[in-house]
Structure formats: structure tokens, C-alpha cells
N, C-alpha and C. Protein backbone atom coordinates (compact mmCIF):
# COMPACT_ATOMS: atom_id res chain seq x y z
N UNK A 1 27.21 17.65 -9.66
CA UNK A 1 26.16 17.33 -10.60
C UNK A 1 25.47 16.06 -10.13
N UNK A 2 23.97 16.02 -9.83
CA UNK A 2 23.36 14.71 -9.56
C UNK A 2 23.50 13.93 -10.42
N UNK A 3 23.52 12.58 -10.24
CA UNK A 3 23.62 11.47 -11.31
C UNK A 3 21.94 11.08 -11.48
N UNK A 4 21.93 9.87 -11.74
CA UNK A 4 20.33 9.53 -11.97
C UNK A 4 19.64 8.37 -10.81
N UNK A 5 18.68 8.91 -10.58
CA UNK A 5 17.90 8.61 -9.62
C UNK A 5 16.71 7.99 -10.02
N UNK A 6 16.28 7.02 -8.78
CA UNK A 6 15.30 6.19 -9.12
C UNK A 6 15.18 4.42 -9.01
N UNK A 7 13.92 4.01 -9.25
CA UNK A 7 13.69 2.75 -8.72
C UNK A 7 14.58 1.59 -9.31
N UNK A 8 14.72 0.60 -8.67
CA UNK A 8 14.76 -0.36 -9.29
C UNK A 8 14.16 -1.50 -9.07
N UNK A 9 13.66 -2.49 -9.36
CA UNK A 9 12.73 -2.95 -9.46
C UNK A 9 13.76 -5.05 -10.16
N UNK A 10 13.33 -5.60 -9.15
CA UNK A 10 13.98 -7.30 -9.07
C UNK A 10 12.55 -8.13 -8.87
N UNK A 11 12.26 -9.24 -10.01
CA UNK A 11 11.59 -10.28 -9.24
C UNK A 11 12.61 -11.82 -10.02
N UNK A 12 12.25 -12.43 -8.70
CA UNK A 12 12.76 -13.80 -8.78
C UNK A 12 11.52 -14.73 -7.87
N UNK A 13 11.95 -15.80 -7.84
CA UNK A 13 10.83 -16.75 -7.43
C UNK A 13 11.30 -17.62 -6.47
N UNK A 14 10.88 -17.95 -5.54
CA UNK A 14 11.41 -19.20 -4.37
C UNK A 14 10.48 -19.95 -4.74
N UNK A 15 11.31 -21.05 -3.98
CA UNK A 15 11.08 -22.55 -4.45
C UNK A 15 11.11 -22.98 -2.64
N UNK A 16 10.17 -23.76 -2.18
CA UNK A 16 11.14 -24.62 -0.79
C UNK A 16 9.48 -25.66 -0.84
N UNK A 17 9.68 -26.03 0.53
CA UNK A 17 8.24 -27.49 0.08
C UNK A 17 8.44 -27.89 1.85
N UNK A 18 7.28 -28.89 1.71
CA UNK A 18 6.59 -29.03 3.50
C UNK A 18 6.95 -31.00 3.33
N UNK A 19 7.25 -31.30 3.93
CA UNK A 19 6.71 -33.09 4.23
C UNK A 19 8.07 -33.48 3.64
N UNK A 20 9.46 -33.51 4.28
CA UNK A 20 10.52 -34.46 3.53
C UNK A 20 10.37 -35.95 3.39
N UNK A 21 10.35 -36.63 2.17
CA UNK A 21 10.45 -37.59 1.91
C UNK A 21 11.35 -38.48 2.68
N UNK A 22 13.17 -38.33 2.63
CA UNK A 22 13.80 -38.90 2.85
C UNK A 22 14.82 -37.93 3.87
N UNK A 23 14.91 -38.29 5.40
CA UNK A 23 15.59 -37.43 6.63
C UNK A 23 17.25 -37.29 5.88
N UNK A 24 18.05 -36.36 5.61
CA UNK A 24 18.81 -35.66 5.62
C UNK A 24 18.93 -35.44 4.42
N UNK A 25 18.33 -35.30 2.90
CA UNK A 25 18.47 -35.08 2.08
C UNK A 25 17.98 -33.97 1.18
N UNK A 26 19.29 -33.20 1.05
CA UNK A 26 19.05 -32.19 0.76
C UNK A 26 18.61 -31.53 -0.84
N UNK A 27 17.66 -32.00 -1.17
CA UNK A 27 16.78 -31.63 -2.73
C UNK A 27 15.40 -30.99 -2.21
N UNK A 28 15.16 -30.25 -3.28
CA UNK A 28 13.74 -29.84 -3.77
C UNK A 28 12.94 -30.84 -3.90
N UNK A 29 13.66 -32.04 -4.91
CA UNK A 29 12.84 -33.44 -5.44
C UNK A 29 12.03 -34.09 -4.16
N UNK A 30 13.14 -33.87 -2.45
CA UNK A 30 12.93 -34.31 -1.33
C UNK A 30 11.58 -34.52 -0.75
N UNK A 31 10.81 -33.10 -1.24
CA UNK A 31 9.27 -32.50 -0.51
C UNK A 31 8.16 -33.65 -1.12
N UNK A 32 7.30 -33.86 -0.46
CA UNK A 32 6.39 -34.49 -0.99
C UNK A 32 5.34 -33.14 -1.39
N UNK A 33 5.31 -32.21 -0.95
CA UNK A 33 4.96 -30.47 -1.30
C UNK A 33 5.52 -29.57 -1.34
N UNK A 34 5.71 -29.12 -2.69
CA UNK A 34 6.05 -28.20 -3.36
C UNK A 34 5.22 -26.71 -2.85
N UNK A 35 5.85 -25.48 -2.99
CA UNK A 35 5.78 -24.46 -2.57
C UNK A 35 6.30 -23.14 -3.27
N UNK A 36 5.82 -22.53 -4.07
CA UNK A 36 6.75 -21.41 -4.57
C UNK A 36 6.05 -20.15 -4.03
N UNK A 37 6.83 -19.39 -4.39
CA UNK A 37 6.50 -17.55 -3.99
C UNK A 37 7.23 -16.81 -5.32
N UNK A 38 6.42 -16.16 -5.51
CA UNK A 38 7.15 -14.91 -6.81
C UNK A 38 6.97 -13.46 -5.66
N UNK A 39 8.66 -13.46 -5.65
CA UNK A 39 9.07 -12.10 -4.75
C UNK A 39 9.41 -10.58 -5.70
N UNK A 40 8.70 -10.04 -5.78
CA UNK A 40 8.62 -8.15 -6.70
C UNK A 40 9.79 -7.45 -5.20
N UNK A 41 10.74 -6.95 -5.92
CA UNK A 41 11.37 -6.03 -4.87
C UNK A 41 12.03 -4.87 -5.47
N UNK A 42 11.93 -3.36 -4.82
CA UNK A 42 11.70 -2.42 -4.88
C UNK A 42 12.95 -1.46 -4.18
N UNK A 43 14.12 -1.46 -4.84
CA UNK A 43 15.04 -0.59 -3.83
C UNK A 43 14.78 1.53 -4.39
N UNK A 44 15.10 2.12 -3.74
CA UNK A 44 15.87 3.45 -4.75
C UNK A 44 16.71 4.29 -4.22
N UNK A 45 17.89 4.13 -5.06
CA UNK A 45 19.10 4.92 -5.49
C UNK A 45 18.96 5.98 -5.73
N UNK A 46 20.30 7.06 -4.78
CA UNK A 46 20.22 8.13 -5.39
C UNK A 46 21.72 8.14 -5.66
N UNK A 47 22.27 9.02 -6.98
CA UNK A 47 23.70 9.24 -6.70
C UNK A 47 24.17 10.75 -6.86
N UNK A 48 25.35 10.93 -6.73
CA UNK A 48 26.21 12.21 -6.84
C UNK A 48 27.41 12.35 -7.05
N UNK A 49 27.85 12.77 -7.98
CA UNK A 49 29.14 12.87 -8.20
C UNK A 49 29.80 13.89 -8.54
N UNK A 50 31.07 14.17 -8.40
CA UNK A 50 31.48 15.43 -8.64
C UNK A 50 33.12 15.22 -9.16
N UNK A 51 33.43 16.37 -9.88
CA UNK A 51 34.40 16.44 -10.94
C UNK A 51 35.22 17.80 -10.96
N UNK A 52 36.19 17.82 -10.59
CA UNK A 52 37.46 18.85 -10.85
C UNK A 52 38.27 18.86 -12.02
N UNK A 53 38.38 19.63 -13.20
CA UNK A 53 39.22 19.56 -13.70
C UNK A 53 40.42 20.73 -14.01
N UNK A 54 40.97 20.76 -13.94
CA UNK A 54 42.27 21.80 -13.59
C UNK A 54 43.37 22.03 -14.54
N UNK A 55 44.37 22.89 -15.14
CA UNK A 55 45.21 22.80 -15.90
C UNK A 55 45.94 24.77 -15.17
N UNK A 56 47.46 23.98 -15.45
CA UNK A 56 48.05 25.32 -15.33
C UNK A 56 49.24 25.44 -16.77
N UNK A 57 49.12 26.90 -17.04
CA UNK A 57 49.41 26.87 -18.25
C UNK A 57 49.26 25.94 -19.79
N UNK A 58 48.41 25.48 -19.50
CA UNK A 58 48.21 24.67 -20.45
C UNK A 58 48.61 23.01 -20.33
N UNK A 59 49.09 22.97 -18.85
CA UNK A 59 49.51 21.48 -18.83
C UNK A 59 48.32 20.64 -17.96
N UNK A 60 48.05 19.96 -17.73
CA UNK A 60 46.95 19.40 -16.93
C UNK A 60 47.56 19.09 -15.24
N UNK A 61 46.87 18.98 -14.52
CA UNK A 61 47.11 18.35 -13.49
C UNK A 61 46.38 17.58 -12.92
N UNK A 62 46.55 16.61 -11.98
CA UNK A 62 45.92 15.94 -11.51
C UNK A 62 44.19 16.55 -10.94
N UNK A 63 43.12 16.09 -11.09
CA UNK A 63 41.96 16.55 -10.50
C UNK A 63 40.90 15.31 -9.91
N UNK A 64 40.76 15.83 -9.10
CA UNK A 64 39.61 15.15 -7.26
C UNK A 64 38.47 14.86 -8.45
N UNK A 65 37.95 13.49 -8.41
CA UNK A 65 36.89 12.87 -8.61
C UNK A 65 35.72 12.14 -7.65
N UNK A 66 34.48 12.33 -7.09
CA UNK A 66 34.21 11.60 -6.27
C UNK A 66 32.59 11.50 -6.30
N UNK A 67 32.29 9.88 -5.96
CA UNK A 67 30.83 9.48 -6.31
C UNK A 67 30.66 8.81 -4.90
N UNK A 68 29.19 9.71 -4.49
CA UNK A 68 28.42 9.07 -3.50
C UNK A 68 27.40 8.42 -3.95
N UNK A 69 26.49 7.58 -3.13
CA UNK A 69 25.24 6.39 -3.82
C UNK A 69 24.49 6.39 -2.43
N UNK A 70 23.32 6.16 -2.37
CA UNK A 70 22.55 6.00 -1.35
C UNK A 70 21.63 5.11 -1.66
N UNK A 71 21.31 4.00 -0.85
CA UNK A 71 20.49 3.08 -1.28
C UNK A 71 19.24 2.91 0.31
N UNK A 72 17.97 2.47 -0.27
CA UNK A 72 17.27 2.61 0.90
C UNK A 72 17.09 0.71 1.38
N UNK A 73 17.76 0.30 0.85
CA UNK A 73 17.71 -1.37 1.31
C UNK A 73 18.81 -1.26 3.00
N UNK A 74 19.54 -0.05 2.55
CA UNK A 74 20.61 -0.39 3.97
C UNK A 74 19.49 0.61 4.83
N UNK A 75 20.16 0.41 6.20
CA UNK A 75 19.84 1.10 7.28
C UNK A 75 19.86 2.40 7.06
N UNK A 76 19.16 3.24 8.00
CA UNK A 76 19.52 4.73 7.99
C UNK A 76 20.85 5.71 8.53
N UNK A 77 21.48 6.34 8.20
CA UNK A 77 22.37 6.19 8.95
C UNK A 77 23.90 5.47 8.28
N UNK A 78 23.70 4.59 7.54
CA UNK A 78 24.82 3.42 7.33
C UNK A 78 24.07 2.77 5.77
N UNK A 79 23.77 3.79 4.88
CA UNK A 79 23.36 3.71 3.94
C UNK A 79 23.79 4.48 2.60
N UNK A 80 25.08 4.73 2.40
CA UNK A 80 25.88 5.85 1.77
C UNK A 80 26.87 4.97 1.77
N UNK A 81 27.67 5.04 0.19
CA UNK A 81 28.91 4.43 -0.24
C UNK A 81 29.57 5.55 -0.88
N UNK A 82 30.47 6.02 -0.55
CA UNK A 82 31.17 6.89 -0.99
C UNK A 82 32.42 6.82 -2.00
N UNK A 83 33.02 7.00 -3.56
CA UNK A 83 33.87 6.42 -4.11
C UNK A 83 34.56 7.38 -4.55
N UNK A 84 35.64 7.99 -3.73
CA UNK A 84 36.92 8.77 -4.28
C UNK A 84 38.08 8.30 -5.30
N UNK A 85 38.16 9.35 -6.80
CA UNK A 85 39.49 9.07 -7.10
C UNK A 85 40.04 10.41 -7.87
N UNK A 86 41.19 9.81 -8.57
CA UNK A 86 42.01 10.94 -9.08
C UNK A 86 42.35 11.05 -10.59
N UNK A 87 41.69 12.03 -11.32
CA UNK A 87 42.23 11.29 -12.80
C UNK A 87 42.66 12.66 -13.23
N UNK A 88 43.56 12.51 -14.63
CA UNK A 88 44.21 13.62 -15.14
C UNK A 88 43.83 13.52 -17.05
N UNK A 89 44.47 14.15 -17.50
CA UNK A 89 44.18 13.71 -19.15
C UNK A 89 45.12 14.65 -19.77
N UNK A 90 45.66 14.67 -21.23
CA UNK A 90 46.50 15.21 -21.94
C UNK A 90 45.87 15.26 -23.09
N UNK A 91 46.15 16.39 -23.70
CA UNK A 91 45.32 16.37 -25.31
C UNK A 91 46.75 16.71 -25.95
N UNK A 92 46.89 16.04 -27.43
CA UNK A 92 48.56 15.98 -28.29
C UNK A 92 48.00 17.04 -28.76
N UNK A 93 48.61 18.44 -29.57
CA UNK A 93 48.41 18.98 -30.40
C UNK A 93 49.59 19.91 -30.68
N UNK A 94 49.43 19.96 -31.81
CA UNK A 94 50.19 20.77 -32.50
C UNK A 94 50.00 21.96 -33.18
């Protein structure tokens, strides 16, 4: 079953500056010019996951769980996280 797909969308802002006031000191306050940038950034995700669930005679057994993710910020190729596990469940009844 596909999971949900689609953008996501980050802005944050840099800060850095031109002309240090005082040689090795490391502040913002330092610049005699100030400098910002407002950075908009744009990744998109896809995911997939998949689900086994199993029972014999009525008892459960263990069943294969597993979620892949693809993101386009990584490389091609080396852009897939893959997350295997194992879950089971019991229902009480009488």
C-alpha cells in the first residue's frame, strides 16, 4: 500500500556579514555589515509500506512489516531508506 506522497517545503533565514571589526572574533555583532538571505527549500518524499498479517488456527503469528522512503535531496541511486520489522498482536476473548 503507498503511503503519502509529496512536497515539503522549509524556509529559514541566514545571517553572516562582510568587514570584521575585531580579527578572531567569532560574533555576528563582529561585521561592520550585516547580510541576510531568506532560503525557501523544496524536498519530495515518496513512501511505501507493506504489511503481513497471519494467524493459524486462530492464534497469531509473527508477521514481516516493511517501510521504504525516497527522498530527492539524496543522490540518485543512494536515495532510498529502507525500514524492516516484525510485529504480532493477540485479541482476549471469550
Amino acid at each position: 500500500m503507498p503511503g503519502p506522497t509529496g512536497w515539503i517545503t522549509g524556509q529559514y533565514s541566514e545571517y553572516h556579514g562582510r568587514d570584521i571589526s575585531i580579527p578572531g572574533v567569532q560574533s555576528i555583532n563582529n561585521f561592520q555589515t550585516l547580510l541576510s538571505n531568506e532560503v525557501i527549500t523544496e524536498t519530495h518524499q515518496f513512501r511505501l509500506w507493506r504489511v503481513l498479517n497471519l494467524s493459524y488456527q486462530n492464534y497469531p503469528v509473527p508477521g514481516p512489516n516493511s517501510r521504504n522512503d525516497w527522498s530527492s535531496t539524496l543522490a540518485q541511486g543512494n536515495n532510498s531508506f529502507f525500514y524492516p520489522s516484525v510485529s504480532s498482536s493477540f485479541i482476549f476473548s471469550g
